[in-house]
N, C-alpha and C. Protein backbone atom coordinates (compact mmCIF):
# COMPACT_ATOMS: atom_id res chain seq x y z
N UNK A 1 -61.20 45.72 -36.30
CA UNK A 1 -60.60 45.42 -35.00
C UNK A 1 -59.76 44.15 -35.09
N UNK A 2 -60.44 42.86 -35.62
CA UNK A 2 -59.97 42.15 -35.96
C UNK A 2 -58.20 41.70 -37.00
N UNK A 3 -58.65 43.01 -37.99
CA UNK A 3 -57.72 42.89 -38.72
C UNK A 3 -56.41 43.59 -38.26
N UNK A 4 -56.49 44.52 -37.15
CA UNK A 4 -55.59 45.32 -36.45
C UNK A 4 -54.50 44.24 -35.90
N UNK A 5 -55.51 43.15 -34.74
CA UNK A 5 -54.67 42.37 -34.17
C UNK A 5 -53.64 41.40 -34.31
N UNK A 6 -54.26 41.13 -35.71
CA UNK A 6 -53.58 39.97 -37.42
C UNK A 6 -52.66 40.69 -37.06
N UNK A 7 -52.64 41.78 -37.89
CA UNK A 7 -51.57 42.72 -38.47
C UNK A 7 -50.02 42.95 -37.05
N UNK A 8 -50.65 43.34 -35.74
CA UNK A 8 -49.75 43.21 -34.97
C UNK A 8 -49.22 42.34 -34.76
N UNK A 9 -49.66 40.71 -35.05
CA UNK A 9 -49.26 39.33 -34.90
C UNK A 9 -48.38 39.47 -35.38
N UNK A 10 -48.79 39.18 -36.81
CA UNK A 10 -47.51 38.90 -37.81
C UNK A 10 -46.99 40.13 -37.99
N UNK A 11 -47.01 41.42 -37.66
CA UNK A 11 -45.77 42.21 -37.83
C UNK A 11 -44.55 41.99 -36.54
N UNK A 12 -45.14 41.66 -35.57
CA UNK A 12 -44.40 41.08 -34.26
C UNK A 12 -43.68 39.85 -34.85
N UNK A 13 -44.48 38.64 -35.45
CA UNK A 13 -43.51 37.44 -36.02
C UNK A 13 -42.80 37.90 -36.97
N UNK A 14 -42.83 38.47 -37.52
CA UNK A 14 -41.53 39.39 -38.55
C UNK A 14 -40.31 39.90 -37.66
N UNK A 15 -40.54 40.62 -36.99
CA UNK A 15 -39.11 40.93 -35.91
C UNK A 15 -39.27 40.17 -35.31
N UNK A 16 -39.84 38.76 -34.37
CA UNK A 16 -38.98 37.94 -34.03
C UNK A 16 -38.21 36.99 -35.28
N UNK A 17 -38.75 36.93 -36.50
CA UNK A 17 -37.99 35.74 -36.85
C UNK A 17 -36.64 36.82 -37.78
N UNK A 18 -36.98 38.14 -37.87
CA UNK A 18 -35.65 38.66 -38.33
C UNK A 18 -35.00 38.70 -37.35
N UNK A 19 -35.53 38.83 -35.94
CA UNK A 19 -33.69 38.71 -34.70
C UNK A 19 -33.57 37.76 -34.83
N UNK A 20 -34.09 36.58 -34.93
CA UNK A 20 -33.53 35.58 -34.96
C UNK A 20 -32.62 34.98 -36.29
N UNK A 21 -32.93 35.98 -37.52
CA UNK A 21 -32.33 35.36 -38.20
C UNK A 21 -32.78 34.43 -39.63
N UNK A 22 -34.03 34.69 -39.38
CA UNK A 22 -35.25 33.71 -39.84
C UNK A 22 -35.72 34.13 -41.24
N UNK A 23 -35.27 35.21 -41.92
CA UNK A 23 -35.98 36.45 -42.60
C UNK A 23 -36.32 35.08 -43.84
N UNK A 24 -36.18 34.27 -43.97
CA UNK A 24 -36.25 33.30 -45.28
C UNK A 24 -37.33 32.34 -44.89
N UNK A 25 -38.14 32.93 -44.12
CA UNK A 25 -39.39 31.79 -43.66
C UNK A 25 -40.33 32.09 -44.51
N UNK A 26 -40.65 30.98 -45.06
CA UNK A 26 -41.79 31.01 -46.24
C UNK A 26 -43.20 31.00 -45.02
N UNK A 27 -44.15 31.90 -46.23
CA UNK A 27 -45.59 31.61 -45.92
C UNK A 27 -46.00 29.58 -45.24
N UNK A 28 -45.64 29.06 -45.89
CA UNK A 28 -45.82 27.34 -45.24
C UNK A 28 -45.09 26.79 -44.22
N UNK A 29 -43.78 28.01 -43.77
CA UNK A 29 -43.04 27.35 -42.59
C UNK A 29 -43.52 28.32 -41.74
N UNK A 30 -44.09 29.22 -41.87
CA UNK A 30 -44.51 30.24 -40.48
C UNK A 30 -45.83 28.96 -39.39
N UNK A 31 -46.76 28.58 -39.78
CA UNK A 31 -47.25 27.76 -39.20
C UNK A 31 -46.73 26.82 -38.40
N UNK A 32 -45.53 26.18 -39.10
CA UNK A 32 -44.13 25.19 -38.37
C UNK A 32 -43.53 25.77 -37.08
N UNK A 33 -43.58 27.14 -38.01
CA UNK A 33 -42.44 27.78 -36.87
C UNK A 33 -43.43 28.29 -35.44
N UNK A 34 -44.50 29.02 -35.66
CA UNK A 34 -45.17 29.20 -34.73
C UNK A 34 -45.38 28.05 -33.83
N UNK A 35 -45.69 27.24 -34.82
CA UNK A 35 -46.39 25.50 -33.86
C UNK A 35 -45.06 25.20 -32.91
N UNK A 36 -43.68 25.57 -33.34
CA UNK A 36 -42.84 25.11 -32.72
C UNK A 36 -42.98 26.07 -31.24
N UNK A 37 -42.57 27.40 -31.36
CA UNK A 37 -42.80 28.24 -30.74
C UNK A 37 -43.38 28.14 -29.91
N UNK A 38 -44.86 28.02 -29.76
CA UNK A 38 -46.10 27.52 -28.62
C UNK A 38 -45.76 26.45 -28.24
N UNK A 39 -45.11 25.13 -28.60
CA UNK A 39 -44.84 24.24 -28.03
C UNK A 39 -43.77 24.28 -26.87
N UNK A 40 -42.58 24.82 -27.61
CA UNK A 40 -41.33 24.54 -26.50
C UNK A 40 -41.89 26.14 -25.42
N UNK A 41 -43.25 26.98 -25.77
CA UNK A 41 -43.22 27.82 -24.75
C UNK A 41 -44.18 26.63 -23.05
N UNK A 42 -45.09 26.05 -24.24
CA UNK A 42 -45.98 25.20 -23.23
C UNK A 42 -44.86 23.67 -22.48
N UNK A 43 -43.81 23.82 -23.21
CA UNK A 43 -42.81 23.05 -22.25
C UNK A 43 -42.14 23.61 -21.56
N UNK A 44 -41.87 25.00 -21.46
CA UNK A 44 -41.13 25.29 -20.09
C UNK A 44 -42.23 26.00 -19.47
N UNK A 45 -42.89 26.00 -19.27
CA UNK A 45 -44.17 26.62 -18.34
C UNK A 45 -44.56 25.44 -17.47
N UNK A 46 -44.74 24.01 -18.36
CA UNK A 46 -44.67 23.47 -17.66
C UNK A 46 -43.94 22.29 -16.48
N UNK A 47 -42.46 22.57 -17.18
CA UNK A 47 -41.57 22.34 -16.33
C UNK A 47 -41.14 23.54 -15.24
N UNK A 48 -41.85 24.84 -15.60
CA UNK A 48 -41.21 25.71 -14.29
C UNK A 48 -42.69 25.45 -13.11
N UNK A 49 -43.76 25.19 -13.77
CA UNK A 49 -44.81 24.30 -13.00
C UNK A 49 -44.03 23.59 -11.81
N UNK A 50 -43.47 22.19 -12.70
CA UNK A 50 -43.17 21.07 -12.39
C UNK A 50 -41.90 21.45 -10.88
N UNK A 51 -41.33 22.65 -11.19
CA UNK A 51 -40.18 22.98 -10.71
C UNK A 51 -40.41 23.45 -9.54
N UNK A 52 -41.62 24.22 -9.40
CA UNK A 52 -42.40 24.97 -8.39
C UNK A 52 -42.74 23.69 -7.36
N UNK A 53 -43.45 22.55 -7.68
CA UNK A 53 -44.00 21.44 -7.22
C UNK A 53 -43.02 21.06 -6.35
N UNK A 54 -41.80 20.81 -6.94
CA UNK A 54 -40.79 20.15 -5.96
C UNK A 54 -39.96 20.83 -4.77
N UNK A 55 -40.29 22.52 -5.21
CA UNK A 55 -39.04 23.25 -4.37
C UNK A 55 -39.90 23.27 -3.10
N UNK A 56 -41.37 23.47 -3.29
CA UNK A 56 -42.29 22.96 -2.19
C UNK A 56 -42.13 21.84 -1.24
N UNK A 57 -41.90 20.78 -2.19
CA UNK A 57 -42.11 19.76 -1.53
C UNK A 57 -40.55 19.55 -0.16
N UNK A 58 -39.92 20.29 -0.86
CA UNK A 58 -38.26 20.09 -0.05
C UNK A 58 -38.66 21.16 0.35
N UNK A 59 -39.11 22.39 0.66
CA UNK A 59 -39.35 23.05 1.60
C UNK A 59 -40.15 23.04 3.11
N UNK A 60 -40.98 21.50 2.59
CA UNK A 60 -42.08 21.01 3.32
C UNK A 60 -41.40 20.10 4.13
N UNK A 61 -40.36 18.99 3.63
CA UNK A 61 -39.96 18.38 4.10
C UNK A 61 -38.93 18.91 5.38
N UNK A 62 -38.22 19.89 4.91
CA UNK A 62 -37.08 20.67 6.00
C UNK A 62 -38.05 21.29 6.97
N UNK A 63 -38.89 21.42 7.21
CA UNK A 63 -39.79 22.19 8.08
C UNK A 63 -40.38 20.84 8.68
N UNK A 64 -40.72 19.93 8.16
CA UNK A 64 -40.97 18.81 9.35
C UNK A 64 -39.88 18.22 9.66
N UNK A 65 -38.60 18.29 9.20
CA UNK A 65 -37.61 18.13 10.42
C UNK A 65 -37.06 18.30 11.47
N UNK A 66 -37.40 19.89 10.78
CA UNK A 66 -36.92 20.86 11.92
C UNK A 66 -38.01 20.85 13.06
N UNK A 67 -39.14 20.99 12.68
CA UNK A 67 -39.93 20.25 13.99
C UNK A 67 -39.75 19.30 14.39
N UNK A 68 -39.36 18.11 14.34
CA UNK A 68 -39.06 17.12 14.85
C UNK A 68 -37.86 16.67 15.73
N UNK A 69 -37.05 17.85 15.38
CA UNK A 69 -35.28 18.07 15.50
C UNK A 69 -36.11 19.16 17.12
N UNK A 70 -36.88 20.33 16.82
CA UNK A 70 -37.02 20.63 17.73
C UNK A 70 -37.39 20.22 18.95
N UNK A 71 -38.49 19.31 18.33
CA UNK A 71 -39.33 18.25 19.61
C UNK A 71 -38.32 17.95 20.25
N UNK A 72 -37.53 16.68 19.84
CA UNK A 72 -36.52 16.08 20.39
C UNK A 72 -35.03 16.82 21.17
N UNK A 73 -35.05 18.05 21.11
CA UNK A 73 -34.22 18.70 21.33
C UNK A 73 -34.96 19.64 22.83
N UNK A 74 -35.33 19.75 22.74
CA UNK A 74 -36.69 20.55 23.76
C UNK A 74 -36.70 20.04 25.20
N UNK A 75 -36.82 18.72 24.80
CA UNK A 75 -36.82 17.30 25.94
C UNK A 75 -35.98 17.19 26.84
């Protein structure tokens, strides 16, 4: 079972690093390359995090204006 999932790994990292171009990645740079991989994936996950946080926050803010715009307008 185990060895199934290996096998889909790295036959999957084989066509990504041949679309990409990569076909000359030694056994000692696949680790590099993966490590890179998981990294810049755990940096935009957490900048679309980060991205989420703010569109909130300006969504939050226009909605207590507009209440406030309403209050004053009401009067």
């Amino acid at each position: 079972m185990g060895h199934r999932i290996y096998d889909e790994r790295k036959d999957r990292l084989q066509r990504m690093m041949a679309a990409k171009g990569q076909e000359g990645v030694t056994d000692e740079n696949k680790d590099d390359y993966l490590r890179n991989v998981r990294d810049k994936m755990e940096r935009s996950r957490h900048n679309s995090k980060q991205n989420k946080g703010s569109t909130m926050r300006i969504l939050v803010i226009f909605a207590l204006l507009m209440l406030i715009a309403y209050i004053f307008l009401s009067q």
